[in-house]
PDB file of N, CA and C in Angstrom:
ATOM      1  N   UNK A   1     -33.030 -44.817 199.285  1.00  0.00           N
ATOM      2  CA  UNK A   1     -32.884 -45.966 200.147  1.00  0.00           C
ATOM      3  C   UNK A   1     -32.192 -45.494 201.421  1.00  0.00           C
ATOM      4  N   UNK A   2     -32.545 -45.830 202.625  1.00  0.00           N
ATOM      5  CA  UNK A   2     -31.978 -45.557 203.954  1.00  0.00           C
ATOM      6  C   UNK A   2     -31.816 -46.559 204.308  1.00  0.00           C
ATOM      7  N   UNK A   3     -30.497 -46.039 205.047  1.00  0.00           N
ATOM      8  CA  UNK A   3     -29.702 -47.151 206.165  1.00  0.00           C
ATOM      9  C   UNK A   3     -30.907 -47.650 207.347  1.00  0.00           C
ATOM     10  N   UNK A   4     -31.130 -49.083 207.936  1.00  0.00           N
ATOM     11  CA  UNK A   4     -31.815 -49.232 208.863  1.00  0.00           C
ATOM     12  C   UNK A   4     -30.811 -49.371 210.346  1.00  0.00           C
ATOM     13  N   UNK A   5     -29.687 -49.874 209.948  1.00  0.00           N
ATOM     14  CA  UNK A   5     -29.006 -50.181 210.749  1.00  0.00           C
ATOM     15  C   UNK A   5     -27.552 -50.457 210.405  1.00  0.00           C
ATOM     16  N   UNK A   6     -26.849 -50.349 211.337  1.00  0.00           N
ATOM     17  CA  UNK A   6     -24.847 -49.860 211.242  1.00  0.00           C
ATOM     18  C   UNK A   6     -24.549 -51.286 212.012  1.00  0.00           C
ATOM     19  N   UNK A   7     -23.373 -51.656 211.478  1.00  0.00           N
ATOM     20  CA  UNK A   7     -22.617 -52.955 212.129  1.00  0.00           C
ATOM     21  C   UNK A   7     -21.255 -52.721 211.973  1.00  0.00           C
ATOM     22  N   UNK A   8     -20.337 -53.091 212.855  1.00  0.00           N
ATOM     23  CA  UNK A   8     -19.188 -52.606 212.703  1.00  0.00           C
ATOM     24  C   UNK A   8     -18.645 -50.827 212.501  1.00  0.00           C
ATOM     25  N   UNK A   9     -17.134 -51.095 211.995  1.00  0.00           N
ATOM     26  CA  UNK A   9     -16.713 -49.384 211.206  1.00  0.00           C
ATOM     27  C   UNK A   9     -17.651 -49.176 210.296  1.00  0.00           C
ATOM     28  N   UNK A  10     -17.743 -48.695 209.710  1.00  0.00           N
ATOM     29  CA  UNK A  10     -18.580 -47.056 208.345  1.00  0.00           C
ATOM     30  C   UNK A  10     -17.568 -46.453 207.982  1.00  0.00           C
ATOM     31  N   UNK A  11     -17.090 -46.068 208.745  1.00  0.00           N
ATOM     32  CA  UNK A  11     -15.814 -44.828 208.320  1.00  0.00           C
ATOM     33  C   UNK A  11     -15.145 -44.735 207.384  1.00  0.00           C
ATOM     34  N   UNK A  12     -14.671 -45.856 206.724  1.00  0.00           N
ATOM     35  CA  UNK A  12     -13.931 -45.943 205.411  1.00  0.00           C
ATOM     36  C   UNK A  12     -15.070 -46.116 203.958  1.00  0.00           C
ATOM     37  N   UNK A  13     -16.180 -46.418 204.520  1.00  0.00           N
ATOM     38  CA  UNK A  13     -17.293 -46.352 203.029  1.00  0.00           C
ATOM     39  C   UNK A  13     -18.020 -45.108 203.160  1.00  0.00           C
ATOM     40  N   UNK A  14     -18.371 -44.693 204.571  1.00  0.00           N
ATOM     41  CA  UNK A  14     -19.648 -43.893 204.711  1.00  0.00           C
ATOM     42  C   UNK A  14     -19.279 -42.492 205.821  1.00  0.00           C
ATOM     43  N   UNK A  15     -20.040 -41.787 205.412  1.00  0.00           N
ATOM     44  CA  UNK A  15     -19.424 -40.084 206.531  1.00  0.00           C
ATOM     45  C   UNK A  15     -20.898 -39.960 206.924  1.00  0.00           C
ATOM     46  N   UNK A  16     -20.965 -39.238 208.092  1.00  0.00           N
ATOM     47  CA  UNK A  16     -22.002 -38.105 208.177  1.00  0.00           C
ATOM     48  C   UNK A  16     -22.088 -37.137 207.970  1.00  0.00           C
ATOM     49  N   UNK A  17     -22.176 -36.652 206.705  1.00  0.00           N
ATOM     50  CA  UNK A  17     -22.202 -35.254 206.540  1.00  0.00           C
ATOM     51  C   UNK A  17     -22.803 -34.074 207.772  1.00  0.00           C
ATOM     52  N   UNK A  18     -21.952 -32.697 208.000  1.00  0.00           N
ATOM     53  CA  UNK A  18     -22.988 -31.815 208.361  1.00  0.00           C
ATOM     54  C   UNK A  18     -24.184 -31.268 208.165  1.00  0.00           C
ATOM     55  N   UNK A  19     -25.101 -31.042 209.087  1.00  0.00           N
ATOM     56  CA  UNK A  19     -26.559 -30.279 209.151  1.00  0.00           C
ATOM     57  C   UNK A  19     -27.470 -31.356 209.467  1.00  0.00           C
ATOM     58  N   UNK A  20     -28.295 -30.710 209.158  1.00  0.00           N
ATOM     59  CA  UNK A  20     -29.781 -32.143 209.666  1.00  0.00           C
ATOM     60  C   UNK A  20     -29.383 -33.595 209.058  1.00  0.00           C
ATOM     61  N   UNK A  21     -29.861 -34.183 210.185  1.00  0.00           N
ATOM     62  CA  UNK A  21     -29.663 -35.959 210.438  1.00  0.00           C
ATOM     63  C   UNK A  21     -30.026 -36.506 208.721  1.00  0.00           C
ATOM     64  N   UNK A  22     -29.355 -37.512 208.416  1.00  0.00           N
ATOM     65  CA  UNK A  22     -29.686 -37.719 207.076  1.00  0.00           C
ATOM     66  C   UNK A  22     -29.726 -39.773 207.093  1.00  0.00           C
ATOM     67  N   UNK A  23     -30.011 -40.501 206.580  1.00  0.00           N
ATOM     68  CA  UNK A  23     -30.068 -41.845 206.948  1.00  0.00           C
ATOM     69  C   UNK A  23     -29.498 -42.170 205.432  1.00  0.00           C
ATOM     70  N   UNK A  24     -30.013 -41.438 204.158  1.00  0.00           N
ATOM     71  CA  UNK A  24     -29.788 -42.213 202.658  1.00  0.00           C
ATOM     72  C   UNK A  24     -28.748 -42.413 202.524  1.00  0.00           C
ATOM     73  N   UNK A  25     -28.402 -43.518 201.941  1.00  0.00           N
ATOM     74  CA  UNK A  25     -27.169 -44.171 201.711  1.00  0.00           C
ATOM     75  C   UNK A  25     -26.277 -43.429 200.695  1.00  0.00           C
ATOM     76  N   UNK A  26     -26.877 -43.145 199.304  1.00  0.00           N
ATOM     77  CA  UNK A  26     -26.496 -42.456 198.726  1.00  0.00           C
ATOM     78  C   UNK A  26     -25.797 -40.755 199.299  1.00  0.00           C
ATOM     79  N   UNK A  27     -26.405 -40.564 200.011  1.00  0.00           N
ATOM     80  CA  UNK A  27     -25.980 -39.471 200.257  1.00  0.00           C
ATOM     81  C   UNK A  27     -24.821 -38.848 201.605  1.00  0.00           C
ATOM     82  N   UNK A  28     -24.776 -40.471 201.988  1.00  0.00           N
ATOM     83  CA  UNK A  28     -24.188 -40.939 203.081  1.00  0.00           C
ATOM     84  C   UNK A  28     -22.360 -41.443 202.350  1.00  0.00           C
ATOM     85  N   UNK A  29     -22.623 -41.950 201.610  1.00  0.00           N
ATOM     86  CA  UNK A  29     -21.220 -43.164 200.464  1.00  0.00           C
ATOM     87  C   UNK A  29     -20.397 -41.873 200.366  1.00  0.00           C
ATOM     88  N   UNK A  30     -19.333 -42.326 200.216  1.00  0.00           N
ATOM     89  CA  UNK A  30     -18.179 -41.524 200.217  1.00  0.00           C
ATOM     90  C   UNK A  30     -18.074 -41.366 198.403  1.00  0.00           C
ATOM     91  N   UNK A  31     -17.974 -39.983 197.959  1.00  0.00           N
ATOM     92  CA  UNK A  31     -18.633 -39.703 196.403  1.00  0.00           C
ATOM     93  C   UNK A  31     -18.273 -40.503 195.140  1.00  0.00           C
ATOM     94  N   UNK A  32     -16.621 -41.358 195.916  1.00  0.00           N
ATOM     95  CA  UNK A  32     -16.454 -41.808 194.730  1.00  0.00           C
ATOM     96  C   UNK A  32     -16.852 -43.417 194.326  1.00  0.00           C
ATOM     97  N   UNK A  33     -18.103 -44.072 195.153  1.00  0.00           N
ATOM     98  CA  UNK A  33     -18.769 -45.100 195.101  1.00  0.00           C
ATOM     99  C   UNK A  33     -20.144 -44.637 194.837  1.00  0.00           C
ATOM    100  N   UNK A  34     -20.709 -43.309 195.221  1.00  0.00           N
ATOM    101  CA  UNK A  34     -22.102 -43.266 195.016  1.00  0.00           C
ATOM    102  C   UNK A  34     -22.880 -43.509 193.481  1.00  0.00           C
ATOM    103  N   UNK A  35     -21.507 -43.297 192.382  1.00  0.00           N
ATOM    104  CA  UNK A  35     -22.176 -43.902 190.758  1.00  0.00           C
ATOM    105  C   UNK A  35     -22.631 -44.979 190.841  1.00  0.00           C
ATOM    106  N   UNK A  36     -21.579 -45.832 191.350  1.00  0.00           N
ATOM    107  CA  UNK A  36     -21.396 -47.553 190.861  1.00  0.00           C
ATOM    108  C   UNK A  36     -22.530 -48.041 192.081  1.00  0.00           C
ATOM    109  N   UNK A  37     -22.735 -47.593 193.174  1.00  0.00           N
ATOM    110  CA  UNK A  37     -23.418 -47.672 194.215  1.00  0.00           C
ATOM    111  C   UNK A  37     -24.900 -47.500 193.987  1.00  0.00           C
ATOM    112  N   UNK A  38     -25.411 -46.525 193.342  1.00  0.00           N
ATOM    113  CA  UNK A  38     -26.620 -46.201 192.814  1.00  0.00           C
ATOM    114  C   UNK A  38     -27.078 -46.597 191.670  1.00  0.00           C
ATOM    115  N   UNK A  39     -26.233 -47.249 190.603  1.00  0.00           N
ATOM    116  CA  UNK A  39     -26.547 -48.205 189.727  1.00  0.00           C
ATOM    117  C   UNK A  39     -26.808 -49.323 190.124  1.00  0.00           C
ATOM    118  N   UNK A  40     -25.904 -49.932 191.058  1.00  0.00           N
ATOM    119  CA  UNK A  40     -26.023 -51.366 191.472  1.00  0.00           C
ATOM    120  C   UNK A  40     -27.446 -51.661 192.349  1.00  0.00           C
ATOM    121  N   UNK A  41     -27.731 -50.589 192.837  1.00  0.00           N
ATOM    122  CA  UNK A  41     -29.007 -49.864 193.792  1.00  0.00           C
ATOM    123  C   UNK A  41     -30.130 -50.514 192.527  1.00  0.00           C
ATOM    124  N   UNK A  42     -30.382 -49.658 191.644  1.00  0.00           N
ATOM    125  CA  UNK A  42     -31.150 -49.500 190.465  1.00  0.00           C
ATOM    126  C   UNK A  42     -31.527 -51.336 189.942  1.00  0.00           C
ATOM    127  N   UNK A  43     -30.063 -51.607 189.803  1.00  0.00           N
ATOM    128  CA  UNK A  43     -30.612 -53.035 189.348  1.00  0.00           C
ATOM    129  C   UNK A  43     -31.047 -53.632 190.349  1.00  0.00           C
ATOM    130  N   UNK A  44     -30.809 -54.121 191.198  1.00  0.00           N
ATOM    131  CA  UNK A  44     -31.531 -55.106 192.184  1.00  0.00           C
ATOM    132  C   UNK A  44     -32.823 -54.233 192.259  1.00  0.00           C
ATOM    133  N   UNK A  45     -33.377 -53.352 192.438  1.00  0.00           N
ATOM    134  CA  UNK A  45     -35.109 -52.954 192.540  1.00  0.00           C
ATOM    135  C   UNK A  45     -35.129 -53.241 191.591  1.00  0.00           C
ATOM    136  N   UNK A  46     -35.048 -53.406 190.240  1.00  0.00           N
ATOM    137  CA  UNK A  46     -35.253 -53.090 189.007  1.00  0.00           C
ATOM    138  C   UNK A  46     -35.662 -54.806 188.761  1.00  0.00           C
ATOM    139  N   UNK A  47     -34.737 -55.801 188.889  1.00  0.00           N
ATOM    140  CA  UNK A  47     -34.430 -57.349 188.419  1.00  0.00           C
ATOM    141  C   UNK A  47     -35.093 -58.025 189.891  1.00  0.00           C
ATOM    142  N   UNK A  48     -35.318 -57.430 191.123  1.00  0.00           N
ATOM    143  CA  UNK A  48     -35.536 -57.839 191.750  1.00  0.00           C
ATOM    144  C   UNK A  48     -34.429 -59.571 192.185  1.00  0.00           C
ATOM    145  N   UNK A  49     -32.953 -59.099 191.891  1.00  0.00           N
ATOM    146  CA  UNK A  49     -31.971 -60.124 191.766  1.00  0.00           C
ATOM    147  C   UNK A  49     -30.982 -59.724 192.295  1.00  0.00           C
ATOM    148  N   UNK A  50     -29.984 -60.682 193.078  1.00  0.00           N
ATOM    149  CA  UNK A  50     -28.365 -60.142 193.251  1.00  0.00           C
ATOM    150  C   UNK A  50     -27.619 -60.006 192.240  1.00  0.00           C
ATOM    151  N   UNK A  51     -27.195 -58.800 192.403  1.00  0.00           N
ATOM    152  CA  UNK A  51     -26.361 -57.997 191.165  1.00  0.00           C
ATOM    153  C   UNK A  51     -24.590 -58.044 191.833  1.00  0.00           C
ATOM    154  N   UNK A  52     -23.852 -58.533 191.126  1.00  0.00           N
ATOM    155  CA  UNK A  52     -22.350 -58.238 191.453  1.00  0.00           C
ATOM    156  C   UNK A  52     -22.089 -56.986 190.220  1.00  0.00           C
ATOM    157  N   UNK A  53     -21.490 -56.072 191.454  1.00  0.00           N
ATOM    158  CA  UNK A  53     -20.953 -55.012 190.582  1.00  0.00           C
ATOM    159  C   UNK A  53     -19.544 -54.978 190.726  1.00  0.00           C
ATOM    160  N   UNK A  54     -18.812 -55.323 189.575  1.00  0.00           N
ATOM    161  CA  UNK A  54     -17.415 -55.235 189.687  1.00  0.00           C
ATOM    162  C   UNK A  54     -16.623 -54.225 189.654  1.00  0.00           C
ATOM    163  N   UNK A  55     -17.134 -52.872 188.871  1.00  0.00           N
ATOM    164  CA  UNK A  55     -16.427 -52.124 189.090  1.00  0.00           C
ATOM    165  C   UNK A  55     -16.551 -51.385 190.866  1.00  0.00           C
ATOM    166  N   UNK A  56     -17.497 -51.451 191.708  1.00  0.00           N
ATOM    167  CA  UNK A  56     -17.742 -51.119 192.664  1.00  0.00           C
ATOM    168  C   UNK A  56     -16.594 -52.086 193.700  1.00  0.00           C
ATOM    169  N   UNK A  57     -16.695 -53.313 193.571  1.00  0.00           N
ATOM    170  CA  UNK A  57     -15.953 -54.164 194.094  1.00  0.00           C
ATOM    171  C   UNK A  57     -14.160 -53.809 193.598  1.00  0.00           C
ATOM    172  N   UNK A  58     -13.716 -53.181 192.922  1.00  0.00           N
ATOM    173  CA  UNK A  58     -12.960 -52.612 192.647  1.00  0.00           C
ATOM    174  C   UNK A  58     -12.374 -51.632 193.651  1.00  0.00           C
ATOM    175  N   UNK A  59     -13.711 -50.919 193.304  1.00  0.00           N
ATOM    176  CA  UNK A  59     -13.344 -49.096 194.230  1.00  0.00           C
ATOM    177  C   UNK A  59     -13.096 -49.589 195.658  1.00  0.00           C
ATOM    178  N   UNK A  60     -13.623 -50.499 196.314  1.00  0.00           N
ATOM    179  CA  UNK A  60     -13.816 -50.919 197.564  1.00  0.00           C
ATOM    180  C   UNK A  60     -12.340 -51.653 198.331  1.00  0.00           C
ATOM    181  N   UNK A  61     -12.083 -52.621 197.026  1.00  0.00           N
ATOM    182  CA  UNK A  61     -10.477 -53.294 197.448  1.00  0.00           C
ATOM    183  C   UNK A  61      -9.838 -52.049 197.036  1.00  0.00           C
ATOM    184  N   UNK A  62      -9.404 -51.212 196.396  1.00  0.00           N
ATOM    185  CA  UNK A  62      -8.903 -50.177 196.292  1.00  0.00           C
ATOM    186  C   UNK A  62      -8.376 -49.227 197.860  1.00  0.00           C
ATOM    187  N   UNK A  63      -9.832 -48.540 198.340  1.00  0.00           N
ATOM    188  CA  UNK A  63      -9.673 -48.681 199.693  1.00  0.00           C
ATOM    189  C   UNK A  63      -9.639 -49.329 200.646  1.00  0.00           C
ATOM    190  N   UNK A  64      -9.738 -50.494 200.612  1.00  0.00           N
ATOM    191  CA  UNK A  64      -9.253 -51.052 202.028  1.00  0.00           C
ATOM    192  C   UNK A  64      -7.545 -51.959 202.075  1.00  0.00           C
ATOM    193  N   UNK A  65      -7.092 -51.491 200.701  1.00  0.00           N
ATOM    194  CA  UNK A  65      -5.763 -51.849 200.341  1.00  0.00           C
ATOM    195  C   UNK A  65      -4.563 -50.668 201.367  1.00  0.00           C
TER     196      UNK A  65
END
């Protein structure tokens, strides 16, 4: 899945890694969201539904605490 578009900061969820331009999100997420991030990914294609992921919502108030 790729980013189409940026709003606001990134900086505290998302990096640009070095070397060639990269857009995937996954590979973009700062490592210690990309589990809970790529599961939560999985279900919504999967259920075609909004998925609340709590442990992700966790990691997230975590950092911005």
């Amino acid at each position: 899945m790729e980013i189409s578009q940026f709003r606001g900061l990134i900086s505290m969820f998302l990096s640009n890694p070095a070397g060639k331009a990269n857009l995937n999100i996954i590979k973009m997420v700062r490592p210690e969201f990309a589990f809970e991030l790529r599961n939560a990914i999985h279900k919504v294609t999967k259920t075609k539904k909004q998925q609340k992921n709590r442990a992700l919502i966790g990691l997230v108030k975590k950092t911005i605490k």
